[in-house]
PDB file of N, CA and C in Angstrom:
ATOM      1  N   UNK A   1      19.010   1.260  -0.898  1.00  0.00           N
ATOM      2  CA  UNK A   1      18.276   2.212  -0.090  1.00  0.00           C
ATOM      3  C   UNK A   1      16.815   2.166  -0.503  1.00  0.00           C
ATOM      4  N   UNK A   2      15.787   1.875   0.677  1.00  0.00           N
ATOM      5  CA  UNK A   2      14.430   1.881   0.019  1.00  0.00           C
ATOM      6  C   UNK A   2      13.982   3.402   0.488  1.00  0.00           C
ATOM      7  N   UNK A   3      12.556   3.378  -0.048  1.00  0.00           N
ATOM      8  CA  UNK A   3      12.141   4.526   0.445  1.00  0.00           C
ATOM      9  C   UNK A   3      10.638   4.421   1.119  1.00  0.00           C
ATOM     10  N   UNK A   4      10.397   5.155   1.752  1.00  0.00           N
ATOM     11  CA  UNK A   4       8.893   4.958   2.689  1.00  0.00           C
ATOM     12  C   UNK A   4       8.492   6.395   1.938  1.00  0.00           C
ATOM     13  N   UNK A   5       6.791   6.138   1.034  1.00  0.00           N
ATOM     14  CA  UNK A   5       6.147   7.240   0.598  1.00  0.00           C
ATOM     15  C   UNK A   5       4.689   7.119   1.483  1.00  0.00           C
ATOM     16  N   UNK A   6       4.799   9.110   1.438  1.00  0.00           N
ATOM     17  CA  UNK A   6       3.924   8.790   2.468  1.00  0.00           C
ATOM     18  C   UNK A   6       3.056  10.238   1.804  1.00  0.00           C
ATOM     19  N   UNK A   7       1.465  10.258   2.469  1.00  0.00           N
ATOM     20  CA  UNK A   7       0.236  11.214   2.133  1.00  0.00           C
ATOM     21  C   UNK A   7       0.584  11.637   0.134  1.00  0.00           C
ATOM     22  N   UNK A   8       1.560  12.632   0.295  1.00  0.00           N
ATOM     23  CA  UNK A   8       1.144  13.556  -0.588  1.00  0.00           C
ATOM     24  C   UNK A   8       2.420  12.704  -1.788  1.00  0.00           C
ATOM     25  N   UNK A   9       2.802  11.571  -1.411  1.00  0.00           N
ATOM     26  CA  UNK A   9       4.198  10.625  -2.130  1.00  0.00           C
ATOM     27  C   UNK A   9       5.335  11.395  -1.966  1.00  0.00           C
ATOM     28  N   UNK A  10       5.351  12.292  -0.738  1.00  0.00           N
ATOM     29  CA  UNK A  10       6.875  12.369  -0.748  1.00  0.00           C
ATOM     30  C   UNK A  10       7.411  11.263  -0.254  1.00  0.00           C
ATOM     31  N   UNK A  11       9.086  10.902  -0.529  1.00  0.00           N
ATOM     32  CA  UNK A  11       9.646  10.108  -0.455  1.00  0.00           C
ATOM     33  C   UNK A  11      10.896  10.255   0.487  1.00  0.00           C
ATOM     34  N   UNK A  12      10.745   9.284   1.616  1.00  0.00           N
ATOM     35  CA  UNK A  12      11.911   9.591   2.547  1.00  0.00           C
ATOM     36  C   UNK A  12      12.594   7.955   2.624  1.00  0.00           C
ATOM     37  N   UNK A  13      14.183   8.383   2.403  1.00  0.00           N
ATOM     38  CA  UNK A  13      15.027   7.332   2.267  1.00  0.00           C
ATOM     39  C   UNK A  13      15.216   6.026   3.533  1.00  0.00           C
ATOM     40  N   UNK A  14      15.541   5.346   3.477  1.00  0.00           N
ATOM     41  CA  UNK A  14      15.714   4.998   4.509  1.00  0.00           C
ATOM     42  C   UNK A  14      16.242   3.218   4.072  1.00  0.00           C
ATOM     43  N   UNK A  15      17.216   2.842   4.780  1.00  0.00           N
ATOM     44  CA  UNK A  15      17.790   0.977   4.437  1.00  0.00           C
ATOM     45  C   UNK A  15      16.918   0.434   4.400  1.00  0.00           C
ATOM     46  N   UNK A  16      16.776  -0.723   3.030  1.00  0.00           N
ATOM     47  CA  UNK A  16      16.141  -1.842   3.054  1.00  0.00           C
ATOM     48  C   UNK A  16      15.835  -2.722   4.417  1.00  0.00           C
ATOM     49  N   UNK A  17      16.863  -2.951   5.026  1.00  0.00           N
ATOM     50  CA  UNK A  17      16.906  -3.429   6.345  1.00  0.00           C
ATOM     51  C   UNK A  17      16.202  -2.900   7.066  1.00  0.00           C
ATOM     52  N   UNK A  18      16.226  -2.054   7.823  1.00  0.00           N
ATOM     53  CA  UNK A  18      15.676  -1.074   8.877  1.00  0.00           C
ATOM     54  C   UNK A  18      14.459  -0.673   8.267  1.00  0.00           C
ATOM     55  N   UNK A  19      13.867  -0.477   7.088  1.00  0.00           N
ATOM     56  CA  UNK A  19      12.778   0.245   6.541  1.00  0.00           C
ATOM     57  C   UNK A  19      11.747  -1.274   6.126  1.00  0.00           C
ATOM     58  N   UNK A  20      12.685  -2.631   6.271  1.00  0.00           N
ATOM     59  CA  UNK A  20      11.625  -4.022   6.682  1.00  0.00           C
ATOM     60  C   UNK A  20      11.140  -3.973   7.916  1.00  0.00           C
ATOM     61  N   UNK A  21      11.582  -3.481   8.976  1.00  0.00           N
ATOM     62  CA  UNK A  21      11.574  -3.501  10.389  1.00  0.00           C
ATOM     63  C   UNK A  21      10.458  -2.419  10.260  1.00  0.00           C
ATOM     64  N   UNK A  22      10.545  -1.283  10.089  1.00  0.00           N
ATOM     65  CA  UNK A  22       9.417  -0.624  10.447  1.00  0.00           C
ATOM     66  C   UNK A  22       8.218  -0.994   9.416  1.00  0.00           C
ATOM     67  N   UNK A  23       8.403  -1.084   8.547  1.00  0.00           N
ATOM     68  CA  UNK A  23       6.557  -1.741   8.044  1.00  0.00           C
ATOM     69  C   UNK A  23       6.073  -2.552   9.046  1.00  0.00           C
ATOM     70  N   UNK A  24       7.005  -3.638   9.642  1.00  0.00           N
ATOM     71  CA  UNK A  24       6.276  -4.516  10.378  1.00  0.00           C
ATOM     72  C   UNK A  24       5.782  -3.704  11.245  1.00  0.00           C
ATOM     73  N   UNK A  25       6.353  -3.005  11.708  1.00  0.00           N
ATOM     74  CA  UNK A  25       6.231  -2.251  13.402  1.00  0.00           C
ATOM     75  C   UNK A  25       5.090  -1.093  13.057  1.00  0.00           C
ATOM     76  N   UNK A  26       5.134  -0.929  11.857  1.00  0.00           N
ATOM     77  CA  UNK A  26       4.168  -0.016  11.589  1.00  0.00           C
ATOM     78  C   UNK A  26       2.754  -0.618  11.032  1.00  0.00           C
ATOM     79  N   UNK A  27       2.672  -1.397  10.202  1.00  0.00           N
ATOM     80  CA  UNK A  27       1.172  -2.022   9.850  1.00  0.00           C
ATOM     81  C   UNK A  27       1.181  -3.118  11.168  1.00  0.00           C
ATOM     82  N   UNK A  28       1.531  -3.316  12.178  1.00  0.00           N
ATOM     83  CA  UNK A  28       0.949  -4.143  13.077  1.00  0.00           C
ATOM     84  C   UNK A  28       0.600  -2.860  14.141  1.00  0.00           C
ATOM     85  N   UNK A  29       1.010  -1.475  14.294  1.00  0.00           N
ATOM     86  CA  UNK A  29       0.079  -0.158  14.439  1.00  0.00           C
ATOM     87  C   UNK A  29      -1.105   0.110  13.725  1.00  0.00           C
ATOM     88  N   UNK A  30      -0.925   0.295  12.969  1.00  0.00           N
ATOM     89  CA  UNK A  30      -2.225   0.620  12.076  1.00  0.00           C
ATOM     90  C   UNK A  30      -3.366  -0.328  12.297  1.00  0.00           C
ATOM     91  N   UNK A  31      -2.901  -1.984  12.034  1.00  0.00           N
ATOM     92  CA  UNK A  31      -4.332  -2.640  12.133  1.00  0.00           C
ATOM     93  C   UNK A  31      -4.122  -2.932  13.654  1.00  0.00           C
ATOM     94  N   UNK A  32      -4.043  -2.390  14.471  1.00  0.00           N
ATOM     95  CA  UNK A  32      -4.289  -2.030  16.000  1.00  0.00           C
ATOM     96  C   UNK A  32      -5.488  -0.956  16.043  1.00  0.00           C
ATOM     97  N   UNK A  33      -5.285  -0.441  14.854  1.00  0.00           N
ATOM     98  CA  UNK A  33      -6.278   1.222  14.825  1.00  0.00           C
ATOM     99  C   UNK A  33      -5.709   2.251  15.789  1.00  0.00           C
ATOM    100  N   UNK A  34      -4.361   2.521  15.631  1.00  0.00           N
ATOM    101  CA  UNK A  34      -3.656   3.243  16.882  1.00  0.00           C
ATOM    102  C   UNK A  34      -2.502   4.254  15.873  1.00  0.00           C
ATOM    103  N   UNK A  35      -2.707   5.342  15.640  1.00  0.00           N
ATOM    104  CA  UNK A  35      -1.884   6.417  15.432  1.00  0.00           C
ATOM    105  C   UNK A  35      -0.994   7.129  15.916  1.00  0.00           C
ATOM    106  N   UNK A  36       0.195   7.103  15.769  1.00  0.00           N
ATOM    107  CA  UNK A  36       1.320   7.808  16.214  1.00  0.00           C
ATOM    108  C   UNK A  36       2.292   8.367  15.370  1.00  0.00           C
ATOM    109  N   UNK A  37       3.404   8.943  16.226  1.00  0.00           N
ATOM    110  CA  UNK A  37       4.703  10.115  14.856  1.00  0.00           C
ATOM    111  C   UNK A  37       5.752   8.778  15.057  1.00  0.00           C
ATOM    112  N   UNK A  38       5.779   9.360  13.801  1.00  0.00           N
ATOM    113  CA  UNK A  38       7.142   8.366  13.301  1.00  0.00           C
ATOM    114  C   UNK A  38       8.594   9.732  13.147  1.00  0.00           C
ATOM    115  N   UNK A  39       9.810   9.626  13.885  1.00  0.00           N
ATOM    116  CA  UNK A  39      10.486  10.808  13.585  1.00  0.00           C
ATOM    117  C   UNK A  39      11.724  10.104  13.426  1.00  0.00           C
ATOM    118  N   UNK A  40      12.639  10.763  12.837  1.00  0.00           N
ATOM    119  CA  UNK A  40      14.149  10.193  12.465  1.00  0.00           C
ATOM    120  C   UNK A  40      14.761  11.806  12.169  1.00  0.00           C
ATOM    121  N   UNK A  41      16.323  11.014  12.058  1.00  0.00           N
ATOM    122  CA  UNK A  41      17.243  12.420  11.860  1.00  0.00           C
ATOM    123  C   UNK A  41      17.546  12.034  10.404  1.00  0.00           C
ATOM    124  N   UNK A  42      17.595  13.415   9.937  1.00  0.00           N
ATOM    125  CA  UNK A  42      17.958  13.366   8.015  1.00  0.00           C
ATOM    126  C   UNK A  42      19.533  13.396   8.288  1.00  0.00           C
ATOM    127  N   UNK A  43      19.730  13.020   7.408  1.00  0.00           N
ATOM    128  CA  UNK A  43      21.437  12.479   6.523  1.00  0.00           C
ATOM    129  C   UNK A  43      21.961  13.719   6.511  1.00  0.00           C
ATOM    130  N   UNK A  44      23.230  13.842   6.700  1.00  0.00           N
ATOM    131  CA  UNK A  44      23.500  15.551   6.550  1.00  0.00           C
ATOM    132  C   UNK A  44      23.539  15.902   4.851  1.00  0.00           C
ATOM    133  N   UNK A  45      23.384  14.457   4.091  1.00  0.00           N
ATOM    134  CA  UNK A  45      23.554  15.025   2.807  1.00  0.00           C
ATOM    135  C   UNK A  45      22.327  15.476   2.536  1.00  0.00           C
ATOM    136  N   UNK A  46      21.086  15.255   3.186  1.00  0.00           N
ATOM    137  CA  UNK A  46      19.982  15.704   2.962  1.00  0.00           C
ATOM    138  C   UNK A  46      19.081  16.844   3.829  1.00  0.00           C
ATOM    139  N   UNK A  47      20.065  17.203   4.291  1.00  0.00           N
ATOM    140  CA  UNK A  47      20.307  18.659   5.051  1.00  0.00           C
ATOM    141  C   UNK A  47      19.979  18.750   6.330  1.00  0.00           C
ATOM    142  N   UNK A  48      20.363  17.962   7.456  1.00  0.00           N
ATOM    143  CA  UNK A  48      20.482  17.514   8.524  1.00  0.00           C
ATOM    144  C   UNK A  48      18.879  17.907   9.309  1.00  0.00           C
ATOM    145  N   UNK A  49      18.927  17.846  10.969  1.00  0.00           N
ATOM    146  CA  UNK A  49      17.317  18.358  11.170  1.00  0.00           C
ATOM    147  C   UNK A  49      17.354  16.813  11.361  1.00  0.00           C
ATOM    148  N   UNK A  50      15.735  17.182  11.651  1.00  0.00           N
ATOM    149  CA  UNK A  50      14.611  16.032  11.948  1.00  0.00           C
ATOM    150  C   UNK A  50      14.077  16.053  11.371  1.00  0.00           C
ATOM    151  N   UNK A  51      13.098  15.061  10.719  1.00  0.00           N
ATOM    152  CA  UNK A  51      11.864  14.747  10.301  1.00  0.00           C
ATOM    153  C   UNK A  51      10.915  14.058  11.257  1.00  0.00           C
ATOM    154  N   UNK A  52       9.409  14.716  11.156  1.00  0.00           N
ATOM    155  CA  UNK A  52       8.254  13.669  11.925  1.00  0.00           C
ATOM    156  C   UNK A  52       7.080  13.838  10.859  1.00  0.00           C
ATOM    157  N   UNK A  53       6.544  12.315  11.071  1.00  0.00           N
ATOM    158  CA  UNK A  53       4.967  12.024   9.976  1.00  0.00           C
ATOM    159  C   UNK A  53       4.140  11.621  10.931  1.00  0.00           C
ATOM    160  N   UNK A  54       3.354  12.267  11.046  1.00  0.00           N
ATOM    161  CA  UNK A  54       2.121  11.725  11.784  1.00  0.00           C
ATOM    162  C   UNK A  54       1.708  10.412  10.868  1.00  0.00           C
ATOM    163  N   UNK A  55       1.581   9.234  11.379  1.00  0.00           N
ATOM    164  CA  UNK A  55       0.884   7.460  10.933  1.00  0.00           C
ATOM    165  C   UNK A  55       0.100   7.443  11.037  1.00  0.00           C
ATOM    166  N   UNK A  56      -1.453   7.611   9.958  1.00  0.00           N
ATOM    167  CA  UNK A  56      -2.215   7.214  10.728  1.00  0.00           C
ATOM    168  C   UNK A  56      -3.029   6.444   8.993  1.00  0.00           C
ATOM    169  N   UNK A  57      -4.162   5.552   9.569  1.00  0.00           N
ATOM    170  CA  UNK A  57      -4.396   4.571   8.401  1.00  0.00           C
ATOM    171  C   UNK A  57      -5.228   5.176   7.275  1.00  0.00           C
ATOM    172  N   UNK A  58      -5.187   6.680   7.407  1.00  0.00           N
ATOM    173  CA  UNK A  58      -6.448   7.517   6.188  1.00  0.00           C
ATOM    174  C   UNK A  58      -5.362   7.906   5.604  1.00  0.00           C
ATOM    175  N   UNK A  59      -4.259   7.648   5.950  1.00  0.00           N
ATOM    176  CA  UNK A  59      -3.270   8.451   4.593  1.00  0.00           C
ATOM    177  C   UNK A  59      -2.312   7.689   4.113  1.00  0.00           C
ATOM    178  N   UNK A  60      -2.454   7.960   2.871  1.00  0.00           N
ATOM    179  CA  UNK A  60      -1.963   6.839   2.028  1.00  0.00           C
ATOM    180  C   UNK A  60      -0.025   6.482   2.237  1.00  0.00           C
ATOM    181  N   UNK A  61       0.397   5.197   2.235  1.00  0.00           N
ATOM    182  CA  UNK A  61       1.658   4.366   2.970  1.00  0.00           C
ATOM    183  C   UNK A  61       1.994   3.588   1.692  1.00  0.00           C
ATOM    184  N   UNK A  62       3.236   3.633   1.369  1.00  0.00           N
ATOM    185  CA  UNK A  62       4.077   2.460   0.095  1.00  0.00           C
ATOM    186  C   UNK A  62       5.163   2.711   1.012  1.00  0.00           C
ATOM    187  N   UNK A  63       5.421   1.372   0.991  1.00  0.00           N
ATOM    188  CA  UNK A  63       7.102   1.431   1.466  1.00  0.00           C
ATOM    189  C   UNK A  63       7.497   0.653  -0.300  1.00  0.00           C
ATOM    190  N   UNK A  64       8.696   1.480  -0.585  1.00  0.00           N
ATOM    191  CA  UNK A  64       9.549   0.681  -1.509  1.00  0.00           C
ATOM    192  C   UNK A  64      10.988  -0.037  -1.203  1.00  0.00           C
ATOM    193  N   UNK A  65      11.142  -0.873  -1.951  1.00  0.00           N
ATOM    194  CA  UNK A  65      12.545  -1.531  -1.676  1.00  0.00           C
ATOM    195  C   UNK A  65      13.306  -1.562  -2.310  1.00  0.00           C
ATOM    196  N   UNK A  66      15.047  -1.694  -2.566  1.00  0.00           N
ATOM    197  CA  UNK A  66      15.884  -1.668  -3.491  1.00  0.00           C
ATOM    198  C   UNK A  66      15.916  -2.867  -4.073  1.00  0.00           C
ATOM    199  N   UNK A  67      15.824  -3.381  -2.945  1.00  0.00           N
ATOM    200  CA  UNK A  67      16.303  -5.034  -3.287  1.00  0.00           C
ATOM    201  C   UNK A  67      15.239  -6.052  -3.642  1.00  0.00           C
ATOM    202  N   UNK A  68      14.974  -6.396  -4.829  1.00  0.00           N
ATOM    203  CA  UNK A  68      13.839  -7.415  -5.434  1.00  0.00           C
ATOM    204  C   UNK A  68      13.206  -8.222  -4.391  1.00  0.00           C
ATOM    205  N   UNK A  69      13.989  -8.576  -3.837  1.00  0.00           N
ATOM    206  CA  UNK A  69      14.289 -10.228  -2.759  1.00  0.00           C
ATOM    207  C   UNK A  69      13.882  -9.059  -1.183  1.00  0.00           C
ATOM    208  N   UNK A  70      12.923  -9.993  -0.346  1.00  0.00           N
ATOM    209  CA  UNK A  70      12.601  -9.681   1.124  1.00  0.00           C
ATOM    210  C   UNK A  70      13.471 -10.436   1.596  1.00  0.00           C
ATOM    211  N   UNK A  71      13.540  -9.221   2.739  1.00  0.00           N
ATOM    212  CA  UNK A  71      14.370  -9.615   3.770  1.00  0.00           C
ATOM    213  C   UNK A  71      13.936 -11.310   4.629  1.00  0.00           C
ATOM    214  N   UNK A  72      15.135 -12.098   4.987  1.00  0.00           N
ATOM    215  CA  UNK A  72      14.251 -13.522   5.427  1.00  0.00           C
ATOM    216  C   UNK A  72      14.614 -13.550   6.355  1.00  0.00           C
ATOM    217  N   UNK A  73      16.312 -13.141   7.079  1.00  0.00           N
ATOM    218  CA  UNK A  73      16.664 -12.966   8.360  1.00  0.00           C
ATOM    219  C   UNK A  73      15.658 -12.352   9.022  1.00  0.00           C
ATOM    220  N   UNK A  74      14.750 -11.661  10.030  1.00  0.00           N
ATOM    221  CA  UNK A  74      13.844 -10.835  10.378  1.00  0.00           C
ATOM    222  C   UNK A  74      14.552 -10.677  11.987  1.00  0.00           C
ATOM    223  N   UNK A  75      14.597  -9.414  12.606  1.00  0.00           N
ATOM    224  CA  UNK A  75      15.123  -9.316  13.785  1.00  0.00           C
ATOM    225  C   UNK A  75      13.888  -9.112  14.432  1.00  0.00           C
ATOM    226  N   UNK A  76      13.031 -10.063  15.244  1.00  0.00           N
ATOM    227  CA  UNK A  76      12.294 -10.006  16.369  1.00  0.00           C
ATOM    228  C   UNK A  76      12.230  -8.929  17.599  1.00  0.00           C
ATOM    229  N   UNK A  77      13.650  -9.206  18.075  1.00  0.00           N
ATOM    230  CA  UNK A  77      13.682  -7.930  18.898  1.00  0.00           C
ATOM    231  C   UNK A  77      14.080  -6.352  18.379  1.00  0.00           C
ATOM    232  N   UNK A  78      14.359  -6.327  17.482  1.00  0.00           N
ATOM    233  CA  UNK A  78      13.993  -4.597  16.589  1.00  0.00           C
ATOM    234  C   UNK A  78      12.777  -4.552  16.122  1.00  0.00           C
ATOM    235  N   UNK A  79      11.934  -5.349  15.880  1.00  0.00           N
ATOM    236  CA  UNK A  79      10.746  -4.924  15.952  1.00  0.00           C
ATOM    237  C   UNK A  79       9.829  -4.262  16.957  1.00  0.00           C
ATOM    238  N   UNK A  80      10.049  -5.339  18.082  1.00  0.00           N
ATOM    239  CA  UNK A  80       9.686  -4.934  19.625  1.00  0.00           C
ATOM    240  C   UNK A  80      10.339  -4.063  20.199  1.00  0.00           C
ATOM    241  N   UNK A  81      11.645  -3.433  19.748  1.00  0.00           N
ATOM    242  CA  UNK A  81      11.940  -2.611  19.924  1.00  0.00           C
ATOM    243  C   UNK A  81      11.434  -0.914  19.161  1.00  0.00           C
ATOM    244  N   UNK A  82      11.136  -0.719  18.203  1.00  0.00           N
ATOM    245  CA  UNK A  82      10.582   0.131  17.323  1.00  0.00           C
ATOM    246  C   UNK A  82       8.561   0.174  18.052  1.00  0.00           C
ATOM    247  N   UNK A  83       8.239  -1.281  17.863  1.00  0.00           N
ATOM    248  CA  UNK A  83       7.023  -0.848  18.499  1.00  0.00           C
ATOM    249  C   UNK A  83       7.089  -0.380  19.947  1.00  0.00           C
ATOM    250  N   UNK A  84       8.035  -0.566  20.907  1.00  0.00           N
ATOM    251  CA  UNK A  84       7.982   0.232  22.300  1.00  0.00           C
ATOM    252  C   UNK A  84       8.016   1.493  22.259  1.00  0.00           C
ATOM    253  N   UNK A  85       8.862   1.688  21.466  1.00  0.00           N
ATOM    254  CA  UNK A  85       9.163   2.918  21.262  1.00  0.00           C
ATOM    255  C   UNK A  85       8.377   4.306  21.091  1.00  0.00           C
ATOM    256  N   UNK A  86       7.017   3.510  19.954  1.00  0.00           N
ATOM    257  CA  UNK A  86       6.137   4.070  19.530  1.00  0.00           C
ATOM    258  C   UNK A  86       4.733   3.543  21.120  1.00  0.00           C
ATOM    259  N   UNK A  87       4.671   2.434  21.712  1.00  0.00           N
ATOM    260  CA  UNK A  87       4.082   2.502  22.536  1.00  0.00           C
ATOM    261  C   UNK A  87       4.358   3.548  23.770  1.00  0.00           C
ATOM    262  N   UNK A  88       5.299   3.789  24.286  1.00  0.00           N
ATOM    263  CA  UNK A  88       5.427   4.202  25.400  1.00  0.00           C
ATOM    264  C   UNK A  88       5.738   5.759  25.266  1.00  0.00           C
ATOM    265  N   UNK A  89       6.168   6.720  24.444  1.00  0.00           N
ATOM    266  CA  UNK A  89       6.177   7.793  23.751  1.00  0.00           C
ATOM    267  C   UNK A  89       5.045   8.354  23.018  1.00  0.00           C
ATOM    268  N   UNK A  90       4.686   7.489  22.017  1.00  0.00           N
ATOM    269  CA  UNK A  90       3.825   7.679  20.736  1.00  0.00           C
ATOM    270  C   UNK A  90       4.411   7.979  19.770  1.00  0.00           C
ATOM    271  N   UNK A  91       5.771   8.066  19.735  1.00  0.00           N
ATOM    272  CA  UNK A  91       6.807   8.177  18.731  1.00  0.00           C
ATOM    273  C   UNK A  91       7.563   7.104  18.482  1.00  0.00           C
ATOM    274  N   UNK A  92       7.587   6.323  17.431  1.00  0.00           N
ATOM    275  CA  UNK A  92       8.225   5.479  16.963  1.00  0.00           C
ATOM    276  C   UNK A  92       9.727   5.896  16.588  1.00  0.00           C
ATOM    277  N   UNK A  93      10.837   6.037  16.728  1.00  0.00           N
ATOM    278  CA  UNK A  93      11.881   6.112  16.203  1.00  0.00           C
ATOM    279  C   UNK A  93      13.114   5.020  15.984  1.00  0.00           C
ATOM    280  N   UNK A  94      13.858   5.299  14.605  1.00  0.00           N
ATOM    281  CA  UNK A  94      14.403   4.440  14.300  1.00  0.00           C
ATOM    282  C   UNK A  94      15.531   4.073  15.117  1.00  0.00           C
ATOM    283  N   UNK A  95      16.016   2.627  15.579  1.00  0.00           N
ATOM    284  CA  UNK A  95      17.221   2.452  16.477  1.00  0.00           C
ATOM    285  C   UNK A  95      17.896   1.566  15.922  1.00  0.00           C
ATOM    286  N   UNK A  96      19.554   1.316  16.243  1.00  0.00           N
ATOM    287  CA  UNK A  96      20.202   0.729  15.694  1.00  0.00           C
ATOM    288  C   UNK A  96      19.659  -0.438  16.065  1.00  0.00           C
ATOM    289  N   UNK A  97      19.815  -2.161  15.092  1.00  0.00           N
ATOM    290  CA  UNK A  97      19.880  -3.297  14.834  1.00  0.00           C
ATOM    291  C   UNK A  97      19.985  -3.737  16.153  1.00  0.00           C
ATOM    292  N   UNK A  98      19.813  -3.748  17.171  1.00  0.00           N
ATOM    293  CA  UNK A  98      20.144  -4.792  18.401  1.00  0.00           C
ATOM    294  C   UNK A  98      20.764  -6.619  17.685  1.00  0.00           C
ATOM    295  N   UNK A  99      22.052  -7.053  18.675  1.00  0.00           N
ATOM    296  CA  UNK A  99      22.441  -8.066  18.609  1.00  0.00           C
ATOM    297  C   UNK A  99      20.913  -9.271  18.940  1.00  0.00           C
ATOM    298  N   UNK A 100      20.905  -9.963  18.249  1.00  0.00           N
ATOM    299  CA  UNK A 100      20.128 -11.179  18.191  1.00  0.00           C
ATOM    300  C   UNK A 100      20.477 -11.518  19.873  1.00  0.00           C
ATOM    301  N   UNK A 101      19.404 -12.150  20.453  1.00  0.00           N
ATOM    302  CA  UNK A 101      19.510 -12.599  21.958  1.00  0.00           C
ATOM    303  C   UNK A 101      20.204 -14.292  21.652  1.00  0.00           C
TER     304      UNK A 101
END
């Protein structure tokens, strides 16, 4: 499980997998110079609800990872999927893995 720290270093969980996918989707936002919410649903172990972070490039971003080793598989279309998401809304949210085309 990695974690994405964000402004003040709180730390929100989120899969190695899925949390490679959004850095991409997210620093290819940022050096766009384009700000938007990033929102997801919390774990019920972490007391269910939503979470939203406003993205934007004045506040400070670490994504961490569990796993030493980057991801090398890379899913193309979950990326483009995560950035639509955030294009056409302004909310980026997380979606399941789409099958490879």
């Amino acid at each position: 499980m990695g974690v994405l720290r964000y402004g003040s270093n709180e730390a929100f969980p989120f899969d190695d997998r899925l949390l490679t996918h959004m850095k991409l989707a997210i620093v290819t936002k940022l050096r766009r110079g384009e700000s938007f919410t990033l929102s997801w649903d919390r774990e019920p172990a972490l007391g269910s609800g939503r979470s939203t972070l406003w993205i934007d490039a004045a506040i400070p971003l670490q994504f961490e990872f569990s796993s030493p080793r980057a991801q090398m598989n890379l899913n193309k279309q979950w990326v483009e999927q995560l950035l639509a998401s955030a294009n056409t809304t302004g909310n980026m949210v997380p979606v399941p893995e789409p099958e490879p085309r």
